[in-house]
PDB file of N, CA and C in Angstrom:
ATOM      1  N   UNK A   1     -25.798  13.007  -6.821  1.00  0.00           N
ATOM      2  CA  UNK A   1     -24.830  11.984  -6.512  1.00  0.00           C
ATOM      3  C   UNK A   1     -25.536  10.863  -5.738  1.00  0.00           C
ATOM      4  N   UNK A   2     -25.306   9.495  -6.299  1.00  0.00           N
ATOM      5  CA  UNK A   2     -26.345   8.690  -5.291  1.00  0.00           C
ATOM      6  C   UNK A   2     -25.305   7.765  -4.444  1.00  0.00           C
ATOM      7  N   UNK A   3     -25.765   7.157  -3.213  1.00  0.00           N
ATOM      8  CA  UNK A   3     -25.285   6.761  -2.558  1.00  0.00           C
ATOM      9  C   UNK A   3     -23.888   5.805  -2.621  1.00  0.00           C
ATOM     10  N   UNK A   4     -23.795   5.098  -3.659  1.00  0.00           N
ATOM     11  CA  UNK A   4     -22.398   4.369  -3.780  1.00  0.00           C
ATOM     12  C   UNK A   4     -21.475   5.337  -4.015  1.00  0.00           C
ATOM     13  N   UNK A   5     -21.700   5.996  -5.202  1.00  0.00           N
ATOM     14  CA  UNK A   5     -20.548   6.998  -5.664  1.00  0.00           C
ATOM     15  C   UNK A   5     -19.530   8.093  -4.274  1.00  0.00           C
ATOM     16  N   UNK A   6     -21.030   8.195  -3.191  1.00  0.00           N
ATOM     17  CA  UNK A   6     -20.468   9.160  -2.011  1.00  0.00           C
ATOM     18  C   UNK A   6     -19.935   8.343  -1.258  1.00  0.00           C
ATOM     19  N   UNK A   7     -19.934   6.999  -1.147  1.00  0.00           N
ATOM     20  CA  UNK A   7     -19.296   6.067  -0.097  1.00  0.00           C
ATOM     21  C   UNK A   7     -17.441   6.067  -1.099  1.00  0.00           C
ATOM     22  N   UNK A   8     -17.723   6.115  -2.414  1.00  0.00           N
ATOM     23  CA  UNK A   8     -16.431   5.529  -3.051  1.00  0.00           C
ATOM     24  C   UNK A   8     -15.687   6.694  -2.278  1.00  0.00           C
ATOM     25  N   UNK A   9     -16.075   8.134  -3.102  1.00  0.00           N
ATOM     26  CA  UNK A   9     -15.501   9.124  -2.680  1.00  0.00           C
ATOM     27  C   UNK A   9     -14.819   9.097  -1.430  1.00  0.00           C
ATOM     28  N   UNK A  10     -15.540   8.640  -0.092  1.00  0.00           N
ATOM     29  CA  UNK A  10     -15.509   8.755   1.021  1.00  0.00           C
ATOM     30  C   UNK A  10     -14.178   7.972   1.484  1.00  0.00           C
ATOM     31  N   UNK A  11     -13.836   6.805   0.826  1.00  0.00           N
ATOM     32  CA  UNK A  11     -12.896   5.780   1.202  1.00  0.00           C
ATOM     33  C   UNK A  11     -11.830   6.022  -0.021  1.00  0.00           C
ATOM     34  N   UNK A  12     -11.759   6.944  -0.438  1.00  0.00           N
ATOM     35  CA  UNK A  12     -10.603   7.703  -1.466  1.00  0.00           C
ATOM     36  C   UNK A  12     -10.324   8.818  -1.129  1.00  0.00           C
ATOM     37  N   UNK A  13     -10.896   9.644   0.254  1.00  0.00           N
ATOM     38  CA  UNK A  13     -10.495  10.311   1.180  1.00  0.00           C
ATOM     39  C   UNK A  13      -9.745  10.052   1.704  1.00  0.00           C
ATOM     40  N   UNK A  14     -10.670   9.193   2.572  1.00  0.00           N
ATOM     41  CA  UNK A  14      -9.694   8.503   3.608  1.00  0.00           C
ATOM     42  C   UNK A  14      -8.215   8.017   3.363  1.00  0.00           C
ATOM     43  N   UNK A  15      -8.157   7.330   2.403  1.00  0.00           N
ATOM     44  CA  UNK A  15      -6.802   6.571   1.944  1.00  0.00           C
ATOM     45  C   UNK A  15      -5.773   7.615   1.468  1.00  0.00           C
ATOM     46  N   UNK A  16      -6.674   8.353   0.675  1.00  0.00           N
ATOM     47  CA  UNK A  16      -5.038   9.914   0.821  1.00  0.00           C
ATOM     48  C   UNK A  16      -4.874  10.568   2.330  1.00  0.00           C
ATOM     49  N   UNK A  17      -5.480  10.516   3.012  1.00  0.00           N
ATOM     50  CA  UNK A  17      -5.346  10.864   4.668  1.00  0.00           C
ATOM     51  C   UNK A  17      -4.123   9.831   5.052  1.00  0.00           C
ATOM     52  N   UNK A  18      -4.613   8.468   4.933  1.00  0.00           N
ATOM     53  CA  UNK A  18      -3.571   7.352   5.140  1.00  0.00           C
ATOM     54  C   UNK A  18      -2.200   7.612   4.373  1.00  0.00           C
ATOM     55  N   UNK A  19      -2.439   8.248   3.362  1.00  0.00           N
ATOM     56  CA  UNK A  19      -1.361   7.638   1.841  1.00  0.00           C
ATOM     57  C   UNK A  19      -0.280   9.055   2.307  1.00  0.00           C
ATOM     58  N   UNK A  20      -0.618  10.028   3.208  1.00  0.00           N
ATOM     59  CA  UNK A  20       0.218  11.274   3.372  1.00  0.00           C
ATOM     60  C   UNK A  20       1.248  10.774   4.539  1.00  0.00           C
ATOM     61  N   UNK A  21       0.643   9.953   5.400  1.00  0.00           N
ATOM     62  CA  UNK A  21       1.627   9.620   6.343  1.00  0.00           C
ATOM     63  C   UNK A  21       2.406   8.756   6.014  1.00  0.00           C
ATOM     64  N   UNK A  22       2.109   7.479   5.286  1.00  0.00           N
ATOM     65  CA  UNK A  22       2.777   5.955   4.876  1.00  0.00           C
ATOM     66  C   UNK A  22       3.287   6.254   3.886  1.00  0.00           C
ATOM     67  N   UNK A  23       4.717   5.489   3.490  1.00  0.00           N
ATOM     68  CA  UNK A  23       4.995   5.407   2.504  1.00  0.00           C
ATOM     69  C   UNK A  23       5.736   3.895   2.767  1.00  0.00           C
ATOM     70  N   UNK A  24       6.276   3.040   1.657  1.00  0.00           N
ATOM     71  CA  UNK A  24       6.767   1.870   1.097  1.00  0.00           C
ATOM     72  C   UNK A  24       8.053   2.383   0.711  1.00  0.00           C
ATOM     73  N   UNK A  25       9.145   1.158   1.218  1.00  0.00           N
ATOM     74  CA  UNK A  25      10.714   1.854   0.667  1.00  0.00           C
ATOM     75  C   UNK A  25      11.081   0.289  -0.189  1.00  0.00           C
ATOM     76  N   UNK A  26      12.382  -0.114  -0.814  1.00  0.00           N
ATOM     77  CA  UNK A  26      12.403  -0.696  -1.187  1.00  0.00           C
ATOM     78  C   UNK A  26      12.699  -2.395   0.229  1.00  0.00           C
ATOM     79  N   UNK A  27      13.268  -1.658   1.404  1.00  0.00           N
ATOM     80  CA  UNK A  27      13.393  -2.815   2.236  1.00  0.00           C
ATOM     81  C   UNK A  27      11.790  -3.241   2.525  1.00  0.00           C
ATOM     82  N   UNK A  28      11.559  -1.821   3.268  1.00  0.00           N
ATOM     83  CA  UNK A  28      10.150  -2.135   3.944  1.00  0.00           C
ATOM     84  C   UNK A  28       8.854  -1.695   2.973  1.00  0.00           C
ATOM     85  N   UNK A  29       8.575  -2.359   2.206  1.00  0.00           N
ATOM     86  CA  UNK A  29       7.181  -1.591   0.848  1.00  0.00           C
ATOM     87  C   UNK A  29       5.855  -1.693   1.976  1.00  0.00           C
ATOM     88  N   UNK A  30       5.318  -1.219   1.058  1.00  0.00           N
ATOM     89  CA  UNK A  30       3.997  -0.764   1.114  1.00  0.00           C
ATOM     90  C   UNK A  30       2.766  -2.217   1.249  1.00  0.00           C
ATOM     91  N   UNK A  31       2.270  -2.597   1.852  1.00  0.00           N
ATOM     92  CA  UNK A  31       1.439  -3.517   1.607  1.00  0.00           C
ATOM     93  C   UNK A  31      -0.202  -3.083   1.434  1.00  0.00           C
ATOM     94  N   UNK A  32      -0.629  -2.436  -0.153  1.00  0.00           N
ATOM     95  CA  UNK A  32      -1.630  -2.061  -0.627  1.00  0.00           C
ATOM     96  C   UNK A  32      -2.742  -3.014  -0.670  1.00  0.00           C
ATOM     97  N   UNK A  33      -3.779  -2.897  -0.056  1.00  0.00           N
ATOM     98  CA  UNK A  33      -4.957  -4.072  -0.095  1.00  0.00           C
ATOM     99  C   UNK A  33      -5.818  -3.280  -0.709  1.00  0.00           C
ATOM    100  N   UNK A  34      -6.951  -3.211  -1.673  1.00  0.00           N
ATOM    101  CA  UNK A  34      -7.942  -3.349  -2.633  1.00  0.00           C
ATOM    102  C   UNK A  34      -9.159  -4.263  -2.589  1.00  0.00           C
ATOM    103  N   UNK A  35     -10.369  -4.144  -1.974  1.00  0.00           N
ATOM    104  CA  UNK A  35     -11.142  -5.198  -1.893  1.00  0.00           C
ATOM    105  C   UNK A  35     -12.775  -4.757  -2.714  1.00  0.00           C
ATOM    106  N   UNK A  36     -12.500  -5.518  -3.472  1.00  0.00           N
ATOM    107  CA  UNK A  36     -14.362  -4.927  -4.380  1.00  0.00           C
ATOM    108  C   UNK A  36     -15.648  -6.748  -4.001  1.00  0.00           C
ATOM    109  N   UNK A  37     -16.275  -6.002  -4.449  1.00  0.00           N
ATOM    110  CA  UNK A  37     -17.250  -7.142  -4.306  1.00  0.00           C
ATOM    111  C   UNK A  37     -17.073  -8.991  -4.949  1.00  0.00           C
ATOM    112  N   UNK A  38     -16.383  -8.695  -6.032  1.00  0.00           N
ATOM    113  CA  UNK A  38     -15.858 -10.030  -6.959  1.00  0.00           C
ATOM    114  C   UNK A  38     -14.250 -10.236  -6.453  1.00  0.00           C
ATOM    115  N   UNK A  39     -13.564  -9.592  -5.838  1.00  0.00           N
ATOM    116  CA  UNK A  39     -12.484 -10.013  -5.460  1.00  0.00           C
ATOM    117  C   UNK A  39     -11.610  -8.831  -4.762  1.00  0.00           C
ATOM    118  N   UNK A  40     -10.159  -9.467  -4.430  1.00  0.00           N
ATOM    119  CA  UNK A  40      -9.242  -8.850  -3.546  1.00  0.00           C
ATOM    120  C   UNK A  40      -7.884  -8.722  -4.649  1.00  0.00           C
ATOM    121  N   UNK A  41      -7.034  -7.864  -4.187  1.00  0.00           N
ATOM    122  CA  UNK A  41      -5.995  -7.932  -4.522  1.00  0.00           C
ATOM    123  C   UNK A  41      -4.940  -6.864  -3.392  1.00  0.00           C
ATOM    124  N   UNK A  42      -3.817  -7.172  -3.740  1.00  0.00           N
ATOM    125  CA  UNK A  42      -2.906  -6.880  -2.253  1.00  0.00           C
ATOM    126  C   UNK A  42      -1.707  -6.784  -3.450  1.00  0.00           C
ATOM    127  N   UNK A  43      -0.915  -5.495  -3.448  1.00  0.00           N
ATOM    128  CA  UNK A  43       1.036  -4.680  -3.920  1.00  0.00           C
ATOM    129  C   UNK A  43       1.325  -4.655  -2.754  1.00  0.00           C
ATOM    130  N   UNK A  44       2.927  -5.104  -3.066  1.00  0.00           N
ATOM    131  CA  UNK A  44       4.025  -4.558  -2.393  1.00  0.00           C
ATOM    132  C   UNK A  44       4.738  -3.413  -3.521  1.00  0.00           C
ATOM    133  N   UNK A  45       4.692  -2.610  -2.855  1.00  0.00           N
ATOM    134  CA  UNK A  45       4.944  -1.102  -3.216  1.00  0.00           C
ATOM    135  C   UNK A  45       6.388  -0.931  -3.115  1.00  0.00           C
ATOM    136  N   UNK A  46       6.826  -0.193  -4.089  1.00  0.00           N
ATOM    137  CA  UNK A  46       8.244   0.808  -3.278  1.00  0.00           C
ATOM    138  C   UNK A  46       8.271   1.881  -3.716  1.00  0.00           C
ATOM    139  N   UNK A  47       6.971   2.613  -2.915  1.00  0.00           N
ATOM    140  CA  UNK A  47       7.213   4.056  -3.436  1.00  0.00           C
ATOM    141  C   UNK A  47       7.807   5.434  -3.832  1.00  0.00           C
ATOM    142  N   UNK A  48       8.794   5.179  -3.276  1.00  0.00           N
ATOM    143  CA  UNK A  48      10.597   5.839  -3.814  1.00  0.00           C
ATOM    144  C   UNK A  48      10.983   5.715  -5.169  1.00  0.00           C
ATOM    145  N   UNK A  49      10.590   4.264  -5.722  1.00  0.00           N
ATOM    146  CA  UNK A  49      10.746   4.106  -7.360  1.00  0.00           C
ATOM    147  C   UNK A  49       9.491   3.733  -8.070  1.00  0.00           C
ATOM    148  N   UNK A  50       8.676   3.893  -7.484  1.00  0.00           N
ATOM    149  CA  UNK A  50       7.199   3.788  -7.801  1.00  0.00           C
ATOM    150  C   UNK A  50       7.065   2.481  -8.259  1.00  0.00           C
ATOM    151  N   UNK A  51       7.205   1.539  -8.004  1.00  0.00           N
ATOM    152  CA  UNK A  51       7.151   0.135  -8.414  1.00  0.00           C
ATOM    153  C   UNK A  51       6.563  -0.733  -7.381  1.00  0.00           C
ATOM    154  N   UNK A  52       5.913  -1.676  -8.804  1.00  0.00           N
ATOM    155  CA  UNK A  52       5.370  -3.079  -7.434  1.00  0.00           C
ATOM    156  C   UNK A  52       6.523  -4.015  -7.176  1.00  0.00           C
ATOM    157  N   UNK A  53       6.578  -4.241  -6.233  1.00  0.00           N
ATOM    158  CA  UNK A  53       7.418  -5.345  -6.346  1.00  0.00           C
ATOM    159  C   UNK A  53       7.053  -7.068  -6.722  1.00  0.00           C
ATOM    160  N   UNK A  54       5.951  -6.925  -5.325  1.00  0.00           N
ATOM    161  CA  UNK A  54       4.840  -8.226  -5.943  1.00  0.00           C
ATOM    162  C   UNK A  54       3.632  -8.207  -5.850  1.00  0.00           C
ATOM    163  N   UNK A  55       3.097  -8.650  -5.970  1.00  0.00           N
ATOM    164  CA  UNK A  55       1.101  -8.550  -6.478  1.00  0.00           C
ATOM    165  C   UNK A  55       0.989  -9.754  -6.221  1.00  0.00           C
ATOM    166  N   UNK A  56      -0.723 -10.164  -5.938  1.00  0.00           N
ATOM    167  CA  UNK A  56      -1.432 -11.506  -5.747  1.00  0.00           C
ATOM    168  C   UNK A  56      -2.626 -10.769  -5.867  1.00  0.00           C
ATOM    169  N   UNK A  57      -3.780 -11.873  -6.077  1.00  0.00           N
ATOM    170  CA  UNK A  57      -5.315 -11.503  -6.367  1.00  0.00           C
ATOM    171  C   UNK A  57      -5.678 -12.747  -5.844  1.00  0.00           C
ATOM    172  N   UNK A  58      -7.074 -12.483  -5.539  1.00  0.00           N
ATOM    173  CA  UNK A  58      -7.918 -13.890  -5.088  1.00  0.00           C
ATOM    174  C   UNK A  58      -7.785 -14.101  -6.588  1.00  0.00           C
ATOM    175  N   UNK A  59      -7.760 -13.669  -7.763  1.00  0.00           N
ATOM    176  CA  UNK A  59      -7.923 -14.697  -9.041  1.00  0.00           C
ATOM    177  C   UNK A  59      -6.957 -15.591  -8.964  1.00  0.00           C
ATOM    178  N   UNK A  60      -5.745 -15.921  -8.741  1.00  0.00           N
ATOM    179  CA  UNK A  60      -5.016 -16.739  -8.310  1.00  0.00           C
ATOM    180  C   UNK A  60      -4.837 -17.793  -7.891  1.00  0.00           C
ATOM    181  N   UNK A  61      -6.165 -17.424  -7.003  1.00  0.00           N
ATOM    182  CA  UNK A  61      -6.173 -18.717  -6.031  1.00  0.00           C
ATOM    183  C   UNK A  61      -7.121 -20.236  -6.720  1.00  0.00           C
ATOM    184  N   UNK A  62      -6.372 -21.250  -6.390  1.00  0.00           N
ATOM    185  CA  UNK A  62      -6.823 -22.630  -6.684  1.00  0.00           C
ATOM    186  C   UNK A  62      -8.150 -23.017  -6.497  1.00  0.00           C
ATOM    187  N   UNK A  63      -8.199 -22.850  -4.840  1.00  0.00           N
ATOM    188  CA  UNK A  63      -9.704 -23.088  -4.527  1.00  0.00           C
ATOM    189  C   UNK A  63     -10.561 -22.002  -4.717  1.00  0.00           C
ATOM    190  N   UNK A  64     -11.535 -22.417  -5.468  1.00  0.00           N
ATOM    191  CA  UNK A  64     -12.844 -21.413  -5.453  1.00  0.00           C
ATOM    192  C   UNK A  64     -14.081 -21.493  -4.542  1.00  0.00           C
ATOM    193  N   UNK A  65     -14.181 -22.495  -3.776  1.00  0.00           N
ATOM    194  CA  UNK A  65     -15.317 -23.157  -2.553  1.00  0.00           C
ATOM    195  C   UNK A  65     -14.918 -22.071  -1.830  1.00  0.00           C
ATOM    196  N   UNK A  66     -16.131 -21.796  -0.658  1.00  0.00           N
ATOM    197  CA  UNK A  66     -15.715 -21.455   0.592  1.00  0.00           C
ATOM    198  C   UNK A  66     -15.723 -19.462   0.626  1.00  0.00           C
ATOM    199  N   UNK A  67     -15.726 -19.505   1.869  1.00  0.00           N
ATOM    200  CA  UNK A  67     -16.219 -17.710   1.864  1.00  0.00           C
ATOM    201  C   UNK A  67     -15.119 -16.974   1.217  1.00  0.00           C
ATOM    202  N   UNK A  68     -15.999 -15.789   1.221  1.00  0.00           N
ATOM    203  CA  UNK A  68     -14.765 -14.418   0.714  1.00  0.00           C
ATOM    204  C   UNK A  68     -13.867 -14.480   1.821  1.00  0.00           C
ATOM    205  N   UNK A  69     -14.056 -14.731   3.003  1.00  0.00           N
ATOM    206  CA  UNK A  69     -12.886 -14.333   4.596  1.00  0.00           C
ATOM    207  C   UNK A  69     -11.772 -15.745   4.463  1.00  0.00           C
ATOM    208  N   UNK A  70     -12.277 -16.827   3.557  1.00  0.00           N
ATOM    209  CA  UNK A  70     -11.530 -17.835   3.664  1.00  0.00           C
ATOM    210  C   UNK A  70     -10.396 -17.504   2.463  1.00  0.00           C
ATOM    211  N   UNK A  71     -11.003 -16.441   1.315  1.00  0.00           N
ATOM    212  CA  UNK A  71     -10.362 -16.473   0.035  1.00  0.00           C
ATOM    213  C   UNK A  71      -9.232 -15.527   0.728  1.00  0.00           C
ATOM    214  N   UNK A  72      -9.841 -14.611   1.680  1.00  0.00           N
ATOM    215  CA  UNK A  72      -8.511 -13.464   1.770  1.00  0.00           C
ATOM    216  C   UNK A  72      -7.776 -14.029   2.952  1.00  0.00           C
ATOM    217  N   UNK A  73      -7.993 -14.901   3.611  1.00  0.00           N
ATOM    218  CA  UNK A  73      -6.801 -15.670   4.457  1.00  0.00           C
ATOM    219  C   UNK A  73      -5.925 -16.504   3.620  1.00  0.00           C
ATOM    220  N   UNK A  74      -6.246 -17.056   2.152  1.00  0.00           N
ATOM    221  CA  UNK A  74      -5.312 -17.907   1.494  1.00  0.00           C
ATOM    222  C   UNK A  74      -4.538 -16.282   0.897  1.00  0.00           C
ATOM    223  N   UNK A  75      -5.214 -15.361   0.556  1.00  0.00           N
ATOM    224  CA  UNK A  75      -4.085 -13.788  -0.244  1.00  0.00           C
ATOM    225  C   UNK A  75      -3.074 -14.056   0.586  1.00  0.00           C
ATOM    226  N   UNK A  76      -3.597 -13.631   1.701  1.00  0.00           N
ATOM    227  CA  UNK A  76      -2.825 -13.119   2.936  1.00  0.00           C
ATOM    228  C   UNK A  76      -1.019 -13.988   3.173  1.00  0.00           C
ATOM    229  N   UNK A  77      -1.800 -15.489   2.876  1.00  0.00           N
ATOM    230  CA  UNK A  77      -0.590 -16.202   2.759  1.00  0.00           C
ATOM    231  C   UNK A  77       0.259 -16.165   1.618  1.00  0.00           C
ATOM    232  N   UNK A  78      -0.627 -15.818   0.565  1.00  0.00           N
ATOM    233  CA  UNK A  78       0.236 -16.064  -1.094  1.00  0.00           C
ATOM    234  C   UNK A  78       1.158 -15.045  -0.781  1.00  0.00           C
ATOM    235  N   UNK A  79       0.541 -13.858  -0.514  1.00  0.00           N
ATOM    236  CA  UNK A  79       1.335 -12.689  -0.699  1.00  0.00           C
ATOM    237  C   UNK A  79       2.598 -12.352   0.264  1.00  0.00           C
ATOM    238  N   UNK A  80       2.188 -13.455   1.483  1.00  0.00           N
ATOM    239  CA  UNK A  80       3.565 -13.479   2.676  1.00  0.00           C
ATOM    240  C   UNK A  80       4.569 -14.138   1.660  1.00  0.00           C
ATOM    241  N   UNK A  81       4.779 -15.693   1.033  1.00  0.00           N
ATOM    242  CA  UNK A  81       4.628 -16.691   0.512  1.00  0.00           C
ATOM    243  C   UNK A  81       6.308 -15.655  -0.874  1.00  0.00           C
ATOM    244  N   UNK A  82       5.161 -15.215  -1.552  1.00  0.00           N
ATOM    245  CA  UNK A  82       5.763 -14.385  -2.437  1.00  0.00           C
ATOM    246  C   UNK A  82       6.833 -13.361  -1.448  1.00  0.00           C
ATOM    247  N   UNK A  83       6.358 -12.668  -0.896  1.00  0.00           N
ATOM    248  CA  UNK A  83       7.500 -11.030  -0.306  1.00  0.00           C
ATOM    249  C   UNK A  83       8.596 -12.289   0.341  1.00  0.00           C
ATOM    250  N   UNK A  84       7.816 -13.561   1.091  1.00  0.00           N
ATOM    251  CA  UNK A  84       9.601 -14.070   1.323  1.00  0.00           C
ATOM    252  C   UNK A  84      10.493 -14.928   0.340  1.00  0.00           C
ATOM    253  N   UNK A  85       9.627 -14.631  -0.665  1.00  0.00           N
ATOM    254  CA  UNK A  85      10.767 -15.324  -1.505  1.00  0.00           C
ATOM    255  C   UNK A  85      11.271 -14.173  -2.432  1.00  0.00           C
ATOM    256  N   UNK A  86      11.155 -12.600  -2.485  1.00  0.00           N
ATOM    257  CA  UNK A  86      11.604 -11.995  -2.458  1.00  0.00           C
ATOM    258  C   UNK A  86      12.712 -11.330  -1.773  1.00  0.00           C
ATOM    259  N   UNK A  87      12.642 -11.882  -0.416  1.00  0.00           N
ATOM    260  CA  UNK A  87      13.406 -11.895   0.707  1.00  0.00           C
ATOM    261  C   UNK A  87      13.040  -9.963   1.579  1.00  0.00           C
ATOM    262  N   UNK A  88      11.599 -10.364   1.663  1.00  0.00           N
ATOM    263  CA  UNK A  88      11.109  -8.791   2.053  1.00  0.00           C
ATOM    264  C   UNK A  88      10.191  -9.705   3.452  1.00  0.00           C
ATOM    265  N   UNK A  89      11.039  -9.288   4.200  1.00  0.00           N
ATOM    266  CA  UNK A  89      10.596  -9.747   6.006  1.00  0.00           C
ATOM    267  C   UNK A  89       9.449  -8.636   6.602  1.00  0.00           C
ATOM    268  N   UNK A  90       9.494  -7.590   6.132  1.00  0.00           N
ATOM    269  CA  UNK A  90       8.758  -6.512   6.821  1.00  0.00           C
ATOM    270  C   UNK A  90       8.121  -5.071   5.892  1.00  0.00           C
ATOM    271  N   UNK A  91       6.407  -4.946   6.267  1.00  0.00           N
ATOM    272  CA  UNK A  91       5.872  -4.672   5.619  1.00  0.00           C
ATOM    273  C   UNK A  91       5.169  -2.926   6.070  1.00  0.00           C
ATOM    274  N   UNK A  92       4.732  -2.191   5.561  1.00  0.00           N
ATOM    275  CA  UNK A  92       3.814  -1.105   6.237  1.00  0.00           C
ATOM    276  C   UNK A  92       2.299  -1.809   5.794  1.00  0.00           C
ATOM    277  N   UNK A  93       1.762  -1.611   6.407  1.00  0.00           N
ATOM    278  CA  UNK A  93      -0.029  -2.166   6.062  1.00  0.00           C
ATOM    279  C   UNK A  93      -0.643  -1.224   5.701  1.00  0.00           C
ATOM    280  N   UNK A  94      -1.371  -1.268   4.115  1.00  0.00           N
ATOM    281  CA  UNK A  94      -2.356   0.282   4.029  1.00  0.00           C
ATOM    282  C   UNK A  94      -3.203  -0.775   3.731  1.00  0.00           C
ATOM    283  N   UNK A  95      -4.329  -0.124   4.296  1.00  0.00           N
ATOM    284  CA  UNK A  95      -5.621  -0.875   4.484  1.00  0.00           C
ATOM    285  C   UNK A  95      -6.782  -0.610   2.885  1.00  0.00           C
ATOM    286  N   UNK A  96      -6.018   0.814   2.692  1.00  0.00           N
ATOM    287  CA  UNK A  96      -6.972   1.034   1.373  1.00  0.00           C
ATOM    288  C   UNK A  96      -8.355   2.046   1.526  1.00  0.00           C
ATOM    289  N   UNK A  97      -8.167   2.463   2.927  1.00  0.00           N
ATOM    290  CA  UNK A  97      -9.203   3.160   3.402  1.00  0.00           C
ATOM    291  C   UNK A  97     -10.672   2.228   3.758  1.00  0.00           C
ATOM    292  N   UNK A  98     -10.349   1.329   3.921  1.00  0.00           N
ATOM    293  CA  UNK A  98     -11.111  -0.002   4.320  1.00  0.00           C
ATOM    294  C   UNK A  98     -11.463   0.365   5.967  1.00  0.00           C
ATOM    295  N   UNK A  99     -12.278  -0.380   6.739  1.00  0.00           N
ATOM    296  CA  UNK A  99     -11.947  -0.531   7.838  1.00  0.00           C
ATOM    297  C   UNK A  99     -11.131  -1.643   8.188  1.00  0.00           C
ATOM    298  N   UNK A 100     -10.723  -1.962   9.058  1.00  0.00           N
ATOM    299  CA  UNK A 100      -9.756  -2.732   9.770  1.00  0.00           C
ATOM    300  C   UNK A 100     -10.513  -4.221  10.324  1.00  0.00           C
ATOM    301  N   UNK A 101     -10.745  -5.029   8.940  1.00  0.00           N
ATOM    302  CA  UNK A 101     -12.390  -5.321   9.806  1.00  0.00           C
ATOM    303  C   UNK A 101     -12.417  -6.633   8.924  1.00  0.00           C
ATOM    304  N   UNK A 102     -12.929  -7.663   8.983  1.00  0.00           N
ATOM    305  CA  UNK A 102     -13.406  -9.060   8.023  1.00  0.00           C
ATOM    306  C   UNK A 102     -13.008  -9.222   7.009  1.00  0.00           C
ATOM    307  N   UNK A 103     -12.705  -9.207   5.666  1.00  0.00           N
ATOM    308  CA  UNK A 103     -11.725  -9.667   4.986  1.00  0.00           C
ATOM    309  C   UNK A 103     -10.087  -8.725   4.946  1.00  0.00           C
ATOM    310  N   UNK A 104     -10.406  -7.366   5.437  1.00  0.00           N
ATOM    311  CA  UNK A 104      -8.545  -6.436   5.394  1.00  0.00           C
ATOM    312  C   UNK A 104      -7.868  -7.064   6.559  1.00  0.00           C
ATOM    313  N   UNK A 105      -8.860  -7.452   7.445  1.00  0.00           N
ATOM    314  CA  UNK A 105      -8.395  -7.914   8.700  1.00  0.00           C
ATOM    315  C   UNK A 105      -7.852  -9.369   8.039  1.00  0.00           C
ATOM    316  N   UNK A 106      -8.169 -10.171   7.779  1.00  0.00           N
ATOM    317  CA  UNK A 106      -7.961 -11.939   7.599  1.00  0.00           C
ATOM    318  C   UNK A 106      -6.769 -11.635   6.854  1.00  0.00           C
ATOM    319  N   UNK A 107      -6.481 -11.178   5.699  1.00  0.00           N
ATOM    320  CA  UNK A 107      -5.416 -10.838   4.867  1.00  0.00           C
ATOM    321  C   UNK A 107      -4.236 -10.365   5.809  1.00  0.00           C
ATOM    322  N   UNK A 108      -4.100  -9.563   6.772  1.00  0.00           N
ATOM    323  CA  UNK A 108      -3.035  -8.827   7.781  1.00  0.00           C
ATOM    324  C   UNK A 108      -2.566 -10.160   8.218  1.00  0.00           C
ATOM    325  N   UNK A 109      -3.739 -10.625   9.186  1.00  0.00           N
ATOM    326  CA  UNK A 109      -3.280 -11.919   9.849  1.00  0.00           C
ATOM    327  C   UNK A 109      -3.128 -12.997   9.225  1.00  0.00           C
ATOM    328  N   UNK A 110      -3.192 -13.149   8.090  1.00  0.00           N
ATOM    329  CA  UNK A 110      -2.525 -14.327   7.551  1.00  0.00           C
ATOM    330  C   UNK A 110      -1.790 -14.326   6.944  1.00  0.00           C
ATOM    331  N   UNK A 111      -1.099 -13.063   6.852  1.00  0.00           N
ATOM    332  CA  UNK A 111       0.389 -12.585   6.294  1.00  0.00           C
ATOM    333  C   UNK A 111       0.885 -12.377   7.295  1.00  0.00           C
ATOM    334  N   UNK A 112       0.871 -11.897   8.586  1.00  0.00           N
ATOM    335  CA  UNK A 112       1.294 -12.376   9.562  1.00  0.00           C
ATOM    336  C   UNK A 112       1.688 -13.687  10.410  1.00  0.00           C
ATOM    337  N   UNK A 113       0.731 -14.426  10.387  1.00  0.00           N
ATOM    338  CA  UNK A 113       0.957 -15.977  10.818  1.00  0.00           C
ATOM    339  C   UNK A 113       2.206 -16.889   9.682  1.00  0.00           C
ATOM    340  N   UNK A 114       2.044 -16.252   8.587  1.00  0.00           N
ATOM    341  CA  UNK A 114       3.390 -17.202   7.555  1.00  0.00           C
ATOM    342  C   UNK A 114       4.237 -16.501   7.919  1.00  0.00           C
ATOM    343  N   UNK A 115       4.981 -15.293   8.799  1.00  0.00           N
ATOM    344  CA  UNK A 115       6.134 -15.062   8.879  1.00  0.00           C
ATOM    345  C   UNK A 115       6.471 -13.355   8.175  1.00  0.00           C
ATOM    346  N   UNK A 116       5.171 -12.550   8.116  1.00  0.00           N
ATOM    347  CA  UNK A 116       5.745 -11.635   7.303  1.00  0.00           C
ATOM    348  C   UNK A 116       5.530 -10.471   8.388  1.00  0.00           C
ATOM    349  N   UNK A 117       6.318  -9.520   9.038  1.00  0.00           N
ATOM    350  CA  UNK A 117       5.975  -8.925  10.281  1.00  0.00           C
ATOM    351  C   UNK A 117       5.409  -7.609   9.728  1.00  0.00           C
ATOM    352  N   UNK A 118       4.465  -6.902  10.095  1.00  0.00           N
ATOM    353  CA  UNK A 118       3.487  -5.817  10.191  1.00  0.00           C
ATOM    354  C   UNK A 118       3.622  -4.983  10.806  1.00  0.00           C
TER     355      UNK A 118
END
């Protein structure tokens, strides 16, 4: 087994560790973040009916200039942007088995700063 494959494993641990305690309802979903090397993407979950409610991707986004931490502060907003025009005020945060850290982090807080509470 060489080294990427044991890191994947490792953070698909983790996230069923996370995924046993959290769950997404249809008021309060799930806010699923996903981050690979070419891009991000972020569900609102309602895991009761197993459905997304809404989705966003950095493919989405307009501007292509500028860092990966700048791309997941514009998610962060699309995806507030979207859940309130769904009329979904409040979220659970799964990180994805990520750390809590430079782009999972920018995405929280900038779905936070448009109004979406965490």
């Amino acid at each position: 087994m060489d080294k990427n494959s044991e890191k994947r494993i490792k953070r698909i641990r983790r996230h069923a560790r996370v995924r046993a305690k959290i769950s997404g309802t249809a008021v309060r979903p799930r806010m699923c973040v996903y981050r690979s090397n070419i891009g991000m993407y972020v569900q609102l979950i309602d895991d009761n009916v197993g459905k997304t409610i809404v989705s966003a991707s950095t493919k989405e986004l307009k501007a292509k200039k500028g860092s990966k931490q700048e791309a997941a502060a514009e998610l962060g907003k699309l995806i507030a942007k979207k859940a309130i025009g769904k009329k979904i005020k409040s979220v659970v945060f799964d990180k994805g088995g990520f750390k809590y850290h430079g782009r999972i982090k920018a995405i929280a807080e900038a779905a936070r700063e448009s109004g979406l509470k965490i």
